[in-house]
Structures are given as structure tokens and as C-alpha cells.
C-alpha atoms as a PDB file:
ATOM      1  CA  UNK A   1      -2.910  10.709  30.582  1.00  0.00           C
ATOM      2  CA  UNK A   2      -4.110   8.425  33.428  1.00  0.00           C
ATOM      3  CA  UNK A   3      -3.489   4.603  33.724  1.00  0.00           C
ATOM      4  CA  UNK A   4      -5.454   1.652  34.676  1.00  0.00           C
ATOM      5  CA  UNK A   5      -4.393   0.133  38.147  1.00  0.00           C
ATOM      6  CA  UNK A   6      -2.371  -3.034  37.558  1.00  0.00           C
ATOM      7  CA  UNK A   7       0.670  -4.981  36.200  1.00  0.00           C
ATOM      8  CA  UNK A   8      -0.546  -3.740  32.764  1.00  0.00           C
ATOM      9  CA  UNK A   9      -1.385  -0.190  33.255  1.00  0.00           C
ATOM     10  CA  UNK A  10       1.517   1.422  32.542  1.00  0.00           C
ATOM     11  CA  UNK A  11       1.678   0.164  28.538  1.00  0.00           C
ATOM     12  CA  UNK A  12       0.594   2.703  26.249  1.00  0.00           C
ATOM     13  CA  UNK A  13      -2.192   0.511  25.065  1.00  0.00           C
ATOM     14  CA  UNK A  14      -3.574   0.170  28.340  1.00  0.00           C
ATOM     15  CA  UNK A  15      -4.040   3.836  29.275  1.00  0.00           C
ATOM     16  CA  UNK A  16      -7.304   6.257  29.344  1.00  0.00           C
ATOM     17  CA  UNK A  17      -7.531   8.107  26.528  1.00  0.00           C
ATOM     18  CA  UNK A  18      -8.393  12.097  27.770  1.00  0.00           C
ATOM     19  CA  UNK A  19     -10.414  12.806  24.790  1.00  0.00           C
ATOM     20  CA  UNK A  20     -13.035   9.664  25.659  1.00  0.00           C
ATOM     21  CA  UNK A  21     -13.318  10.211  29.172  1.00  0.00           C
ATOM     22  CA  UNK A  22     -16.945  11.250  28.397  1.00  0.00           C
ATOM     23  CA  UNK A  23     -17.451   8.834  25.589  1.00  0.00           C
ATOM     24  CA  UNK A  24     -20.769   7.446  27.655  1.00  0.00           C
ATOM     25  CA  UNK A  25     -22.141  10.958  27.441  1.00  0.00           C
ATOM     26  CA  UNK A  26     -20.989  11.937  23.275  1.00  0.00           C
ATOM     27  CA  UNK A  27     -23.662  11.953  20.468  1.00  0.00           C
ATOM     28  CA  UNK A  28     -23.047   9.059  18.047  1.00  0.00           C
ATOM     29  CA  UNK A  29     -21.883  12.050  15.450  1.00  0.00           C
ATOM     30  CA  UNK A  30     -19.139  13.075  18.016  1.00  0.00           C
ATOM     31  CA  UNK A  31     -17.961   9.656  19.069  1.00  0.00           C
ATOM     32  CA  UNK A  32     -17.753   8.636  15.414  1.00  0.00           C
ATOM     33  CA  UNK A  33     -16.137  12.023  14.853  1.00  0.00           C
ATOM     34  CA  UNK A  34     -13.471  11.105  17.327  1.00  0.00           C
ATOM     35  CA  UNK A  35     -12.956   7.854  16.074  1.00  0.00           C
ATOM     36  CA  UNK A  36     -12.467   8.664  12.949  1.00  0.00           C
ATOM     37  CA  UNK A  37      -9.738  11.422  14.247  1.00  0.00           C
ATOM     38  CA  UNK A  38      -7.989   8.590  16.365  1.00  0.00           C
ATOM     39  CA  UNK A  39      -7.883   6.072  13.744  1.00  0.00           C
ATOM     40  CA  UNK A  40      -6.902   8.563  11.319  1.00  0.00           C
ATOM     41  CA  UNK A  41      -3.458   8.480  12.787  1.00  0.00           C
ATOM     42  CA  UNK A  42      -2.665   5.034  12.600  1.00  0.00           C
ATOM     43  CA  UNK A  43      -1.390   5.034   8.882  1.00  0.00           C
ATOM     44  CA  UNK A  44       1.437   7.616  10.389  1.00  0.00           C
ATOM     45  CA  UNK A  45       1.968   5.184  13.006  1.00  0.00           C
ATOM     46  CA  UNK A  46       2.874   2.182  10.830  1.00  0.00           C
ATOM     47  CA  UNK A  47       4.708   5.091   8.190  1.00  0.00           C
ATOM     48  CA  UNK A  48       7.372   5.271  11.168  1.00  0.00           C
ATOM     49  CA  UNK A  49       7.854   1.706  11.509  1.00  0.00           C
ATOM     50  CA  UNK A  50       8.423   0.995   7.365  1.00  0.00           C
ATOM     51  CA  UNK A  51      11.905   0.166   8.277  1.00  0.00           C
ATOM     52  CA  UNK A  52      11.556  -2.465  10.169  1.00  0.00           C
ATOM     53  CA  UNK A  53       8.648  -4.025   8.300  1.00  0.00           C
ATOM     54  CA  UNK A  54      10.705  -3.725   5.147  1.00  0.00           C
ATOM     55  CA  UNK A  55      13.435  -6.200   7.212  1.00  0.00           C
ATOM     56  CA  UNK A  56      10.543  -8.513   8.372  1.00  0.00           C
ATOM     57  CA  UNK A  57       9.493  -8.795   4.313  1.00  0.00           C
ATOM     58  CA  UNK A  58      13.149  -9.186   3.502  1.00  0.00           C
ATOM     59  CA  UNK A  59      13.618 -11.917   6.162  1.00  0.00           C
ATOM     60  CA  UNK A  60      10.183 -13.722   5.368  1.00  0.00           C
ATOM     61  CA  UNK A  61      11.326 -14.343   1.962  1.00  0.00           C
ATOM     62  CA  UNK A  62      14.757 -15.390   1.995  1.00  0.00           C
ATOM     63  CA  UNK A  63      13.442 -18.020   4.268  1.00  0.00           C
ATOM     64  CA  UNK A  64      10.452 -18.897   2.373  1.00  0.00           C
ATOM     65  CA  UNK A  65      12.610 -19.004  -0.880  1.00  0.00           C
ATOM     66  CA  UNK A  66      14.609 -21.786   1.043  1.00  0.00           C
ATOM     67  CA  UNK A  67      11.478 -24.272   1.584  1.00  0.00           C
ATOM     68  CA  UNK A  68      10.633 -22.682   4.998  1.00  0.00           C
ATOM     69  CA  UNK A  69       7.369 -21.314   6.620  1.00  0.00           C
ATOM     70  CA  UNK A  70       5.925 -18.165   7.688  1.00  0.00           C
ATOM     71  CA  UNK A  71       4.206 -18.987  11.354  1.00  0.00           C
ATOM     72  CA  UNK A  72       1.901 -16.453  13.060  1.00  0.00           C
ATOM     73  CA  UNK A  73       1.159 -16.732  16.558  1.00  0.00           C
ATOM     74  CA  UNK A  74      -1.233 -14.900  18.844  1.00  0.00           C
ATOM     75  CA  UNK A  75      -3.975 -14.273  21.320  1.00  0.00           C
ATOM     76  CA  UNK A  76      -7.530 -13.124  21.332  1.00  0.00           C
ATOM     77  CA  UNK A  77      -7.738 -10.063  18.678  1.00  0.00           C
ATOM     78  CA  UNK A  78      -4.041 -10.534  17.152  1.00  0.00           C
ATOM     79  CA  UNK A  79      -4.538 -14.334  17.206  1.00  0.00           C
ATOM     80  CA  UNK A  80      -7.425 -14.239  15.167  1.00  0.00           C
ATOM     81  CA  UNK A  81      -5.644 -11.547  12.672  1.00  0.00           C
ATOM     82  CA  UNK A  82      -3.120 -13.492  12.111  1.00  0.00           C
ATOM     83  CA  UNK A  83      -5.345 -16.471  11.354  1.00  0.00           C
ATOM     84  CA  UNK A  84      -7.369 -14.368   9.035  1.00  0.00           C
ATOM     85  CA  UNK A  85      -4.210 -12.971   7.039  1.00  0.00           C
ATOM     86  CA  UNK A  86      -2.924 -16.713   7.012  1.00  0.00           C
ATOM     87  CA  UNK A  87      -6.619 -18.217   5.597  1.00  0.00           C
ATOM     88  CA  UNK A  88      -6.741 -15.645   2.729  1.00  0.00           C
ATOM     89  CA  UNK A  89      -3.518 -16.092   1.274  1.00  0.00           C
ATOM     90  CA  UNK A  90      -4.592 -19.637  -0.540  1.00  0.00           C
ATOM     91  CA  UNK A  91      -7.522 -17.768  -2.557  1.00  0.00           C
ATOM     92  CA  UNK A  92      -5.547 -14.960  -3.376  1.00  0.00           C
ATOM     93  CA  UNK A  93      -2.295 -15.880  -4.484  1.00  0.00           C
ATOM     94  CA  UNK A  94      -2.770 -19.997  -5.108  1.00  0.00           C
ATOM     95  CA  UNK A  95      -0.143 -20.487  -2.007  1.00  0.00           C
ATOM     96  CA  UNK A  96      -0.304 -24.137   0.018  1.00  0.00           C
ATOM     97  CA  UNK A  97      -1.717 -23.495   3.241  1.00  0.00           C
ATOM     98  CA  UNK A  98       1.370 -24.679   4.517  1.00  0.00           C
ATOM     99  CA  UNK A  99       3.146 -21.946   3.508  1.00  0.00           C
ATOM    100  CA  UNK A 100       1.850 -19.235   6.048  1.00  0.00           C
ATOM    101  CA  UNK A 101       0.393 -20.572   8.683  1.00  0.00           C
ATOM    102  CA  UNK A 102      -1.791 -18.589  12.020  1.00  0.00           C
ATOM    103  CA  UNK A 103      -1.824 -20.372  15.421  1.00  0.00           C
ATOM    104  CA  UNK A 104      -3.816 -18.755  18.085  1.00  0.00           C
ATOM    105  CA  UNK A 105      -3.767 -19.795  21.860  1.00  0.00           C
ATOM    106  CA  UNK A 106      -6.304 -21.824  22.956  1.00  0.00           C
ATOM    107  CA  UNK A 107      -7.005 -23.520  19.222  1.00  0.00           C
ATOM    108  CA  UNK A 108      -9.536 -23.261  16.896  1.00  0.00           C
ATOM    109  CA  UNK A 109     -12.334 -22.468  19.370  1.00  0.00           C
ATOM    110  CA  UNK A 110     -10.665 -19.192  20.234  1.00  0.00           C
ATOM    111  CA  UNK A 111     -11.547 -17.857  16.695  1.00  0.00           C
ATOM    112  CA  UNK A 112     -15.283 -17.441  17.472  1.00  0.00           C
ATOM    113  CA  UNK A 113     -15.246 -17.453  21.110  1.00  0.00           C
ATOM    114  CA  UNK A 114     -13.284 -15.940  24.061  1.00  0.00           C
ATOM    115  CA  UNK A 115     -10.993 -18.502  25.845  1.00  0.00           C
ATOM    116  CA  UNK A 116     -10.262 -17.249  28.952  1.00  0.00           C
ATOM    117  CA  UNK A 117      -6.645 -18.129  30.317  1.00  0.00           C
ATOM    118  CA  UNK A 118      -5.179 -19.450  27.072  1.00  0.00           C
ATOM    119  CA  UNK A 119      -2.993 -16.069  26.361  1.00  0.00           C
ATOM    120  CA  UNK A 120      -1.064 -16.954  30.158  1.00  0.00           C
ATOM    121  CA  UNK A 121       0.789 -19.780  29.241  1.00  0.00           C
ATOM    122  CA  UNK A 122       4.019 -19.354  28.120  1.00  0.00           C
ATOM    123  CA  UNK A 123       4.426 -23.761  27.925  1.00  0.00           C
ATOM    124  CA  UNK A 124       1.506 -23.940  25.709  1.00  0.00           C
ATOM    125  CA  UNK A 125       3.256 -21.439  23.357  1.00  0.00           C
ATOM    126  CA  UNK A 126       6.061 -23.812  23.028  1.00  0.00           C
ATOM    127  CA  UNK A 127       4.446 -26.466  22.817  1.00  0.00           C
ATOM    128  CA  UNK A 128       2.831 -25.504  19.963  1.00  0.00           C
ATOM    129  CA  UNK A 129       6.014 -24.516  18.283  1.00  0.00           C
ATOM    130  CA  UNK A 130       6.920 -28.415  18.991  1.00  0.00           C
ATOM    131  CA  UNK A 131       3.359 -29.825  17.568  1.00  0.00           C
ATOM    132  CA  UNK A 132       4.241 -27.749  14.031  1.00  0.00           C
ATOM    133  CA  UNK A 133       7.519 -28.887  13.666  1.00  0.00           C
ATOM    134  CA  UNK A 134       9.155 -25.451  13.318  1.00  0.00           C
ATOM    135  CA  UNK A 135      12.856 -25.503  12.509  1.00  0.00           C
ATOM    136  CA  UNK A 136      15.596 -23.477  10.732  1.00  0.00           C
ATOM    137  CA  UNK A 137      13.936 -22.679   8.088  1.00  0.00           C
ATOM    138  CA  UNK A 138      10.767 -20.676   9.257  1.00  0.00           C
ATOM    139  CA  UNK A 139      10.066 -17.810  10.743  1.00  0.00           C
ATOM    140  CA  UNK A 140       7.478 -17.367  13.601  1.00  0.00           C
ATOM    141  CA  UNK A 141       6.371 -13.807  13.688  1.00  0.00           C
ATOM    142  CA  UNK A 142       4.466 -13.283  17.102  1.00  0.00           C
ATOM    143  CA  UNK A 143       1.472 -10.892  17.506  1.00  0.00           C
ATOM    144  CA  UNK A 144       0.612  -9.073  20.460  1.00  0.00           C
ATOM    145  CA  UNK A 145      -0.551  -5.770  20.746  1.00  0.00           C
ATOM    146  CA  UNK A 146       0.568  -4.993  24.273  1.00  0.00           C
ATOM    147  CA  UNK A 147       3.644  -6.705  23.865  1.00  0.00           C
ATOM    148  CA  UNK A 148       3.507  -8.933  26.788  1.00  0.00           C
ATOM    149  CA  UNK A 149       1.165 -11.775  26.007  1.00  0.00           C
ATOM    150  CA  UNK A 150       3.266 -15.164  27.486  1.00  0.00           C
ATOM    151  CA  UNK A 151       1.733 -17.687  24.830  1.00  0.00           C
ATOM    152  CA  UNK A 152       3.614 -15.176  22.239  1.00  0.00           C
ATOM    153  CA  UNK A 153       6.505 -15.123  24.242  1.00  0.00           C
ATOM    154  CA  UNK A 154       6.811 -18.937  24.728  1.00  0.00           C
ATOM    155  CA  UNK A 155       6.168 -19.665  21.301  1.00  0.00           C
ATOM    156  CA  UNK A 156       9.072 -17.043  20.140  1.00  0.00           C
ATOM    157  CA  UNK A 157      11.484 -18.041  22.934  1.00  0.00           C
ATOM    158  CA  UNK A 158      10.758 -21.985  21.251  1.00  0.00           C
ATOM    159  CA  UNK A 159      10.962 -20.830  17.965  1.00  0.00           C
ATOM    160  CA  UNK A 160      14.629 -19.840  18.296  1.00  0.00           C
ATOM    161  CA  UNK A 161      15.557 -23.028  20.512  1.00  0.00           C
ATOM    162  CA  UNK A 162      14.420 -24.644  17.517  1.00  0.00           C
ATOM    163  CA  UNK A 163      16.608 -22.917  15.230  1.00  0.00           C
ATOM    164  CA  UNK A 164      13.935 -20.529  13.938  1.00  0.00           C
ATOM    165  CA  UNK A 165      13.930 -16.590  12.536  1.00  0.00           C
ATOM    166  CA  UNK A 166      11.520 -14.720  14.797  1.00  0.00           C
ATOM    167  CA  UNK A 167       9.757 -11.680  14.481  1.00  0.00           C
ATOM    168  CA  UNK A 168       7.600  -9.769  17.008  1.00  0.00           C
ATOM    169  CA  UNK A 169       5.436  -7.072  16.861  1.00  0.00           C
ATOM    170  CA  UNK A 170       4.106  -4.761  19.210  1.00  0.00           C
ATOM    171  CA  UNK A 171       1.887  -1.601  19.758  1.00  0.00           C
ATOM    172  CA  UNK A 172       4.050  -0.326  22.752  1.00  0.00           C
ATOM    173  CA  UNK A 173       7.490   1.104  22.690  1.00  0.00           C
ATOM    174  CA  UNK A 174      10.882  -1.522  23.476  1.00  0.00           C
ATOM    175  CA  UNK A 175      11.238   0.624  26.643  1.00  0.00           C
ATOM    176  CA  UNK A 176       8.140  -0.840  27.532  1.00  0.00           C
ATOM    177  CA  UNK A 177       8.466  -4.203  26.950  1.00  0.00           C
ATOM    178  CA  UNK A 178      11.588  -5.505  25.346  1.00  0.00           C
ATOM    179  CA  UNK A 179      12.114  -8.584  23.035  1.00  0.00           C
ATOM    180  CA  UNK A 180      15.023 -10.507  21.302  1.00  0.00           C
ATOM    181  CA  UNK A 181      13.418 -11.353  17.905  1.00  0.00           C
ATOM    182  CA  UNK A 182      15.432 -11.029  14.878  1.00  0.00           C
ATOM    183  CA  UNK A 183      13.224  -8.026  14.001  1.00  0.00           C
ATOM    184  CA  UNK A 184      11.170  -6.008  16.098  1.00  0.00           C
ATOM    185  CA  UNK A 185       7.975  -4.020  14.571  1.00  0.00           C
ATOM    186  CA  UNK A 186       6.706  -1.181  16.943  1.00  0.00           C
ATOM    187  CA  UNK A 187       3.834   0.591  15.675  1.00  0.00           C
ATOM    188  CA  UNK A 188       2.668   3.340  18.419  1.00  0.00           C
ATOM    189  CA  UNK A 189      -0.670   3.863  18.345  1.00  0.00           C
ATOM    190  CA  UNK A 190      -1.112   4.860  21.832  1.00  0.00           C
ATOM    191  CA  UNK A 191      -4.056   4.726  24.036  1.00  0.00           C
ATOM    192  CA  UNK A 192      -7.547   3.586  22.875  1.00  0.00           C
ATOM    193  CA  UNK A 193     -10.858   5.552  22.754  1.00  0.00           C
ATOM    194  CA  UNK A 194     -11.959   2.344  25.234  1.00  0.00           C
ATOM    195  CA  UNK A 195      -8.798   1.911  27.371  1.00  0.00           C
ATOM    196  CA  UNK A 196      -6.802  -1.389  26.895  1.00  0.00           C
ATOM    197  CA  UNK A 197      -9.675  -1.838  24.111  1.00  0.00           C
ATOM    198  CA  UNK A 198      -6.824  -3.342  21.575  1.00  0.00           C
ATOM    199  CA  UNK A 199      -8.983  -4.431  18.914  1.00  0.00           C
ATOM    200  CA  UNK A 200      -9.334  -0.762  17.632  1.00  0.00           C
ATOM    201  CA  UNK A 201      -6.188   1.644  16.826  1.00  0.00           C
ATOM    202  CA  UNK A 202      -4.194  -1.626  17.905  1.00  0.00           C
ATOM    203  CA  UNK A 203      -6.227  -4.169  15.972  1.00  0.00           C
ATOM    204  CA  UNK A 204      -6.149  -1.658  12.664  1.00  0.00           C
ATOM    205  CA  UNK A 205      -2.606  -1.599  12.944  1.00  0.00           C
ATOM    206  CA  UNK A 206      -2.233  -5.216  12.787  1.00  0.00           C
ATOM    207  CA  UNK A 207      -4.118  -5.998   9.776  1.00  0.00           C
ATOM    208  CA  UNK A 208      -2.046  -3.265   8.171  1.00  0.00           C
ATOM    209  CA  UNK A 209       1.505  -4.487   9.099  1.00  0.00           C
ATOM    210  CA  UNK A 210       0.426  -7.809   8.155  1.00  0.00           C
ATOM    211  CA  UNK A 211      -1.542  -7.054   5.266  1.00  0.00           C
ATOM    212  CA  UNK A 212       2.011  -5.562   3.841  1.00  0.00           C
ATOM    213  CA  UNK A 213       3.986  -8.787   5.046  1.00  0.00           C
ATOM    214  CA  UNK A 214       2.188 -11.266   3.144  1.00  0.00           C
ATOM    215  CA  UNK A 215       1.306  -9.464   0.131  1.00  0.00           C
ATOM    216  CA  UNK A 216       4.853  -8.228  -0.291  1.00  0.00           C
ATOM    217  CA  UNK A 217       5.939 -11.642   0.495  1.00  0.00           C
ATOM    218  CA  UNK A 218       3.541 -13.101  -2.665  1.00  0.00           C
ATOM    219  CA  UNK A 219       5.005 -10.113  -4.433  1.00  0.00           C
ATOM    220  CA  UNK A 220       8.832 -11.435  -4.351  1.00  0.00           C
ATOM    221  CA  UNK A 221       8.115 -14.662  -4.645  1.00  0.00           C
ATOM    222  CA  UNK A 222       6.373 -13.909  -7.738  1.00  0.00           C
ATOM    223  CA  UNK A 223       2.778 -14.491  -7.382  1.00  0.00           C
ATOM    224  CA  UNK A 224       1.758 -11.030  -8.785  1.00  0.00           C
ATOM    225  CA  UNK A 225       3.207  -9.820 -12.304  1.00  0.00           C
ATOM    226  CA  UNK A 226       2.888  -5.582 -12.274  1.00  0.00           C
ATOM    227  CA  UNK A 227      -0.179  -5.608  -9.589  1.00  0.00           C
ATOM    228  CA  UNK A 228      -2.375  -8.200 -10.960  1.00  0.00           C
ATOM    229  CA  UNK A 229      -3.029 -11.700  -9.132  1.00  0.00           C
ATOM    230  CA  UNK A 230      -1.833 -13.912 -12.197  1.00  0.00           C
ATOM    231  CA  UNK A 231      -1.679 -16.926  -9.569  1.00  0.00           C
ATOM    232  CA  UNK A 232      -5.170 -17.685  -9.484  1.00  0.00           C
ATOM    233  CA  UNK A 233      -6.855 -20.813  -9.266  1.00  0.00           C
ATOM    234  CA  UNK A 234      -9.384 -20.589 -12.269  1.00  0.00           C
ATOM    235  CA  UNK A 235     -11.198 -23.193 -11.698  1.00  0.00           C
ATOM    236  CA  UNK A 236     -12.621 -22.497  -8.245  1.00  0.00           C
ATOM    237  CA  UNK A 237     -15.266 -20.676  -9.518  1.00  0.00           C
ATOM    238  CA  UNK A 238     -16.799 -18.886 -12.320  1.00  0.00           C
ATOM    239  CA  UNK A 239     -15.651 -15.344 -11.266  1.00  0.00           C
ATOM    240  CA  UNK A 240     -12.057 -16.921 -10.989  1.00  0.00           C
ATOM    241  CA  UNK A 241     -12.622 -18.256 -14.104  1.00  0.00           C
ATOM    242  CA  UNK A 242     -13.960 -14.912 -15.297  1.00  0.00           C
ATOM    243  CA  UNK A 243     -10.700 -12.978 -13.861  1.00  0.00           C
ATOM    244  CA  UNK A 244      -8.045 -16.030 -14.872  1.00  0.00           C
ATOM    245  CA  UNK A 245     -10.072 -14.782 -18.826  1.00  0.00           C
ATOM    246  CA  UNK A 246      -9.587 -11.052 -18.391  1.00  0.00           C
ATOM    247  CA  UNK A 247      -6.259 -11.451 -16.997  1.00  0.00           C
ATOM    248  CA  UNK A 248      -5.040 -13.561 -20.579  1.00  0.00           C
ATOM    249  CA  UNK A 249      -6.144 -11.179 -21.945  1.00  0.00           C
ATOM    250  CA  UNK A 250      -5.278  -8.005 -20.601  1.00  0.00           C
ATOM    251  CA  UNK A 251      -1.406  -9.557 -20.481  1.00  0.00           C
ATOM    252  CA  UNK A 252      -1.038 -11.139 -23.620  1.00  0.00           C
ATOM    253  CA  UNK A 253      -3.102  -8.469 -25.588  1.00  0.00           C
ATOM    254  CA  UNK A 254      -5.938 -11.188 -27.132  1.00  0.00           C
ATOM    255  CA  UNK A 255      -9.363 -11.117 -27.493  1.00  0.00           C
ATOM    256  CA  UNK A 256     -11.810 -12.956 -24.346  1.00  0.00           C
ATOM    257  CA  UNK A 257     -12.296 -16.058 -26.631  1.00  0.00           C
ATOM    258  CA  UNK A 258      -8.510 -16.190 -27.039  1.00  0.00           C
ATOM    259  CA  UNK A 259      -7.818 -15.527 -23.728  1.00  0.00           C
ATOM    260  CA  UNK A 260     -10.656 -18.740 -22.768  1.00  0.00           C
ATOM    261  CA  UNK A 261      -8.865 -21.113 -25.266  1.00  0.00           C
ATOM    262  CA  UNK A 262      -5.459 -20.405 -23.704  1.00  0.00           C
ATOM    263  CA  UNK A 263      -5.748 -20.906 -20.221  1.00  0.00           C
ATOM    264  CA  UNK A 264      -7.822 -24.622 -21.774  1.00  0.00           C
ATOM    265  CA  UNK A 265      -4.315 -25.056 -23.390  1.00  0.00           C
ATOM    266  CA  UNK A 266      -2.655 -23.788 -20.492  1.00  0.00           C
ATOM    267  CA  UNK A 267      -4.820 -26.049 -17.858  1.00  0.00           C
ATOM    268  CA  UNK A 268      -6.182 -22.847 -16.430  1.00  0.00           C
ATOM    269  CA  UNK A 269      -2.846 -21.442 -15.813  1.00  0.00           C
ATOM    270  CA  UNK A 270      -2.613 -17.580 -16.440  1.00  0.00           C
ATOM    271  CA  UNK A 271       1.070 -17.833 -16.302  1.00  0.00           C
ATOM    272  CA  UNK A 272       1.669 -20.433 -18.630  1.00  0.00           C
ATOM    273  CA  UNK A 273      -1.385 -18.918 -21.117  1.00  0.00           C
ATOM    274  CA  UNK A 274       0.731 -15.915 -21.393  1.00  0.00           C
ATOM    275  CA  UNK A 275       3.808 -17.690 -21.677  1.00  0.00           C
ATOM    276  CA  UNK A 276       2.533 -19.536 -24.698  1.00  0.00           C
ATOM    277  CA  UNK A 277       1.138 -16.905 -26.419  1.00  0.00           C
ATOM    278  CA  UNK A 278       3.515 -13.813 -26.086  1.00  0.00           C
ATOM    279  CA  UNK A 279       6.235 -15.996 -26.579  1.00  0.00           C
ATOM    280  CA  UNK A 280       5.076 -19.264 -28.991  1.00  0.00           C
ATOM    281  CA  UNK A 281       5.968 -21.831 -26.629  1.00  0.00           C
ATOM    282  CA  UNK A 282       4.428 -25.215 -26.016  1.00  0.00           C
ATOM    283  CA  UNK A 283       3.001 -25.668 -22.125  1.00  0.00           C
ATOM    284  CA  UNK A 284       5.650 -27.978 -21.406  1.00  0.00           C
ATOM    285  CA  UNK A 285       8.149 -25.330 -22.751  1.00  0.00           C
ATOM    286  CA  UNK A 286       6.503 -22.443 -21.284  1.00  0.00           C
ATOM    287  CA  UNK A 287       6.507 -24.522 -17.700  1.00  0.00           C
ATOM    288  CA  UNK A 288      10.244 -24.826 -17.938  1.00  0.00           C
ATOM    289  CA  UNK A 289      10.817 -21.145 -18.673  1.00  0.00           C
ATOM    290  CA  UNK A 290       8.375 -20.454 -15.827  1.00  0.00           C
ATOM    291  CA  UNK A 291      10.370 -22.771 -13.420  1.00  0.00           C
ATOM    292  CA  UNK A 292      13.819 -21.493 -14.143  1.00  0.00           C
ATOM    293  CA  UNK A 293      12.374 -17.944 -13.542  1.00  0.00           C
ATOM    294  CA  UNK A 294      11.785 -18.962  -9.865  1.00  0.00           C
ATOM    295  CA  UNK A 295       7.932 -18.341 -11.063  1.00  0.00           C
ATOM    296  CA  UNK A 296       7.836 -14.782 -11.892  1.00  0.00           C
ATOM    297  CA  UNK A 297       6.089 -14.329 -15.105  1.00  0.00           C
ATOM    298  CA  UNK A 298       8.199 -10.833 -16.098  1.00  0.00           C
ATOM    299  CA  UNK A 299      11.778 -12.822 -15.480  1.00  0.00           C
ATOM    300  CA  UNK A 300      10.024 -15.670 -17.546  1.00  0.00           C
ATOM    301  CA  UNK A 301       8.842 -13.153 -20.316  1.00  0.00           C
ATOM    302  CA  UNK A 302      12.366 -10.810 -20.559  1.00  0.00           C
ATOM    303  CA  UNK A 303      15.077 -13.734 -20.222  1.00  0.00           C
ATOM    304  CA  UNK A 304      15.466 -16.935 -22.107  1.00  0.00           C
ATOM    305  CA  UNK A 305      16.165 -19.856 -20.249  1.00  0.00           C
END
């Protein structure tokens, strides 16, 4: 396994993959063939990091349980990953944008186009962490496939000035580039089929690792009752309103047009529908139970208050 010249080409990521050394000369059928057999490994890699995403779940939640904030931060392809994971948690589990958050060096512009430079300053990274008021009780979890991106770094070392729980991840090894983050996620997915080409094994494993940190997250915090998205705004649009309806009444065991006259009851709340009906409370009732069950519907169902 060869390396690229430069400060960067020792990293894992950044080295020439044997197997695509030819990859200008493959039939589509073969390249695909071997893309498919490199990206085929990347569930194994994030397998052997479960550990320490488990710990990064654990430690995103006891600080979003205390009124804190989940902060992403990254460049180019991990930048705009975290962004992504931050945008859909609203629509799918009903959270305030505020509560996970993605910032990506050089702003909004960088989502659509390349902004050459921004990734190299480590002061910009901070100063960021300054313009979002971060503090003791969120966690910035940096992004960076290589592991050596300065805006990442900058933001992290400013994040724990601040008072702040930090996370990092990584697609290279700590022996390659260390870190002093509460919790360190290394997911090893080695060289690329186009060297340094991070948006592929690298990029997969991103969306994976964080993919499992929010959703998780929504999980404790009690946005999903069994594997079902009961926090769901039903009002946003007719197939919300449509799932809010099967959801009643899949739960609480009713027919659709009971399920359609509870959440009406229920101000289009699938919680509180279910609440009311498996349990013959009032809405005001059935939002007290829900509140003193820290918003998990099962809690709310299996204890009084």
C-alpha cells in the first residue's frame, strides 16, 4: 500500500488503494463490483467501534436530558453530513432545531459549493463555538474523516474552554492522529477506491455513526414508543396526518375514524390520543401523565403518576 506525497499521506484515508490502481482501465461491471466489495466492509468497520458510539449516545443524552445541545461541526463532506443528520431530525422526531444543531466551516454556502480554505482555520472553529453560545451543557461532536481538519480541532479545543462535552470522530487510527475529546469514535475504513476520496467508505461511515447517534438519542429521550415515530407533527401534511391516523390506531387498537377523532381531541398529538383512549383520561390529564413520564409514552402507559 503506497501513499500520496505530503503532510497527509501517511493517514489511512489518504493512501492508494492496490485493488483501484487500474480503476481508469475497469469495465463499469468490475468497478461497481469492487465498490460494492469495498463498501461492503464498512458495516464491520463501525461493528468494532459500537463501544464507543454506545458512550457518545450515553453522553449525548444525559446532557440533552439537562437542557443542553448536541453541536456538530465539520468540513466539506463531514460538514455537510452533519448538517444533513441535524436538518432531518425536526421532521422526524418533532425535535426544536435547537436541539441538534450542524455547523460547517465556511457557512451555509459550503453546503452546495466547495469553499476552498475554510477547513484551515483552527480561529474560525472557535469562533464559531463563541457565536453559538456553547457552554456546559452541550456537547460538540466534531467530524472529520481524516482526523486532522483544524476548523474541527478549534471548534473542539473551544468547546471544552467553554465548559463543553466533546466528541470526535475519525476514520484513521489514534496512532495516527490523536485527540482529547471525552469520547473518541474510530471507524477504520482504510484507503479509498479514489485515494484521499473521503466521501465514499469514509463518507458511508459517517452517516452511519451518526445516523445511530441521533436516532438513539430520540430513542431515550422518548420520541419513539417500540419503533414507531409517535412524535410526529400531524399537521404538516396530509401523509403526516395519514401516519399520526394509522399510528392511533395501530397503538390504541381503534378503528381509522377513531383514531381521526382522537388525535382532533388530542390536538393532533399521537401521544396524548393514546393516552386518552387506552387509559380514559382527559388531554389535560393525559398531558400531565405524559410530562411526569419525561415524555415516553410506555412509562406514561405502565405507571401512574
Amino acid at each position: 500500500m503506497s501513499s500520496v506525497p505530503g503532510d497527509r499521506g501517511q493517514l489511512s484515508t489518504e493512501a492508494i488503494h492496490p485493488a483501484s490502481e487500474a480503476l481508469d482501465r475497469m469495465s463499469v461491471s468490475a468497478a461497481v463490483e469492487l465498490m460494492t466489495r469495498e463498501d461492503s466492509g464498512v458495516a464491520e468497520a463501525v461493528d468494532a467501534a459500537r463501544a464507543d458510539i454506545a458512550a457518545a449516545i450515553e453522553l449525548v443524552v444525559d446532557r440533552l436530558r439537562a437542557g443542553g445541545r448536541l453541536i456538530y461541526v465539520g468540513a466539506g463532506t463531514s460538514g455537510r453530513l452533519g448538517m444533513l443528520d441535524a436538518a432531518e431530525c425536526p421532521p422526524t422526531f418533532q425535535s426544536s432545531p435547537e436541539l441538534v444543531q450542524g455547523v460547517i466551516a465556511g457557512g451555509e454556502r459550503a453546503l452546495l459549493h466547495a469553499v476552498e480554505g475554510a477547513e484551515d482555520s483552527r480561529e474560525d472553529g472557535a469562533t464559531m463555538m463563541a457565536a453559538r453560545g456553547i457552554g456546559p451543557a452541550d456537547v460538540v461532536f466534531g467530524i472529520t474523516a481524516g482526523g486532522t481538519t483544524p476548523y474541527v480541532h478549534g471548534a473542539l479545543e473551544a468547546a471544552r474552554a467553554r465548559g463543553a462535552r466533546t466528541v470526535f470522530f475519525a476514520c484513521v487510527a489514534r496512532a495516527e492522529v490523536p485527540d482529547t475529546a471525552d469520547v473518541s469514535i474510530r471507524v477504520l475504513t482504510g484507503p479509498e477506491v479514489i485515494a484521499g476520496s473521503t466521501r465514499l467508505k469514509a463518507g458511508t461511515a459517517t452517516k452511519m455513526v451518526l445516523n445511530m447517534v441521533s436516532t438513539l438519542t430520540m430513542v431515550q429521550l422518548g420520541k419513539v414508543h417500540g419503533n414507531l415515530m409517535v412524535d410526529v407533527n400531524t399537521a404538516g401534511s396530509e401523509k403526516l396526518q395519514d401516519r399520526g391516523e394509522r399510528l392511533v390506531q395501530h397503538i390504541a387498537a381503534v378503528s381509522r375514524d377513531e383514531a381521526r377523532s382522537l388525535l382532533i381531541r388530542a390536538s393532533g398529538s399521537v401521544k396524548l390520543a393514546v393516552l386518552v383512549h387506552l387509559r380514559g383520561l382527559n388531554v389535560d390529564e393525559a398531558s400531565a401523565r405524559l410530562r411526569a413520564a419525561g415524555g415516553h409514552l410506555r412509562r406514561a402507559l405502565e405507571h401512574a403518576p
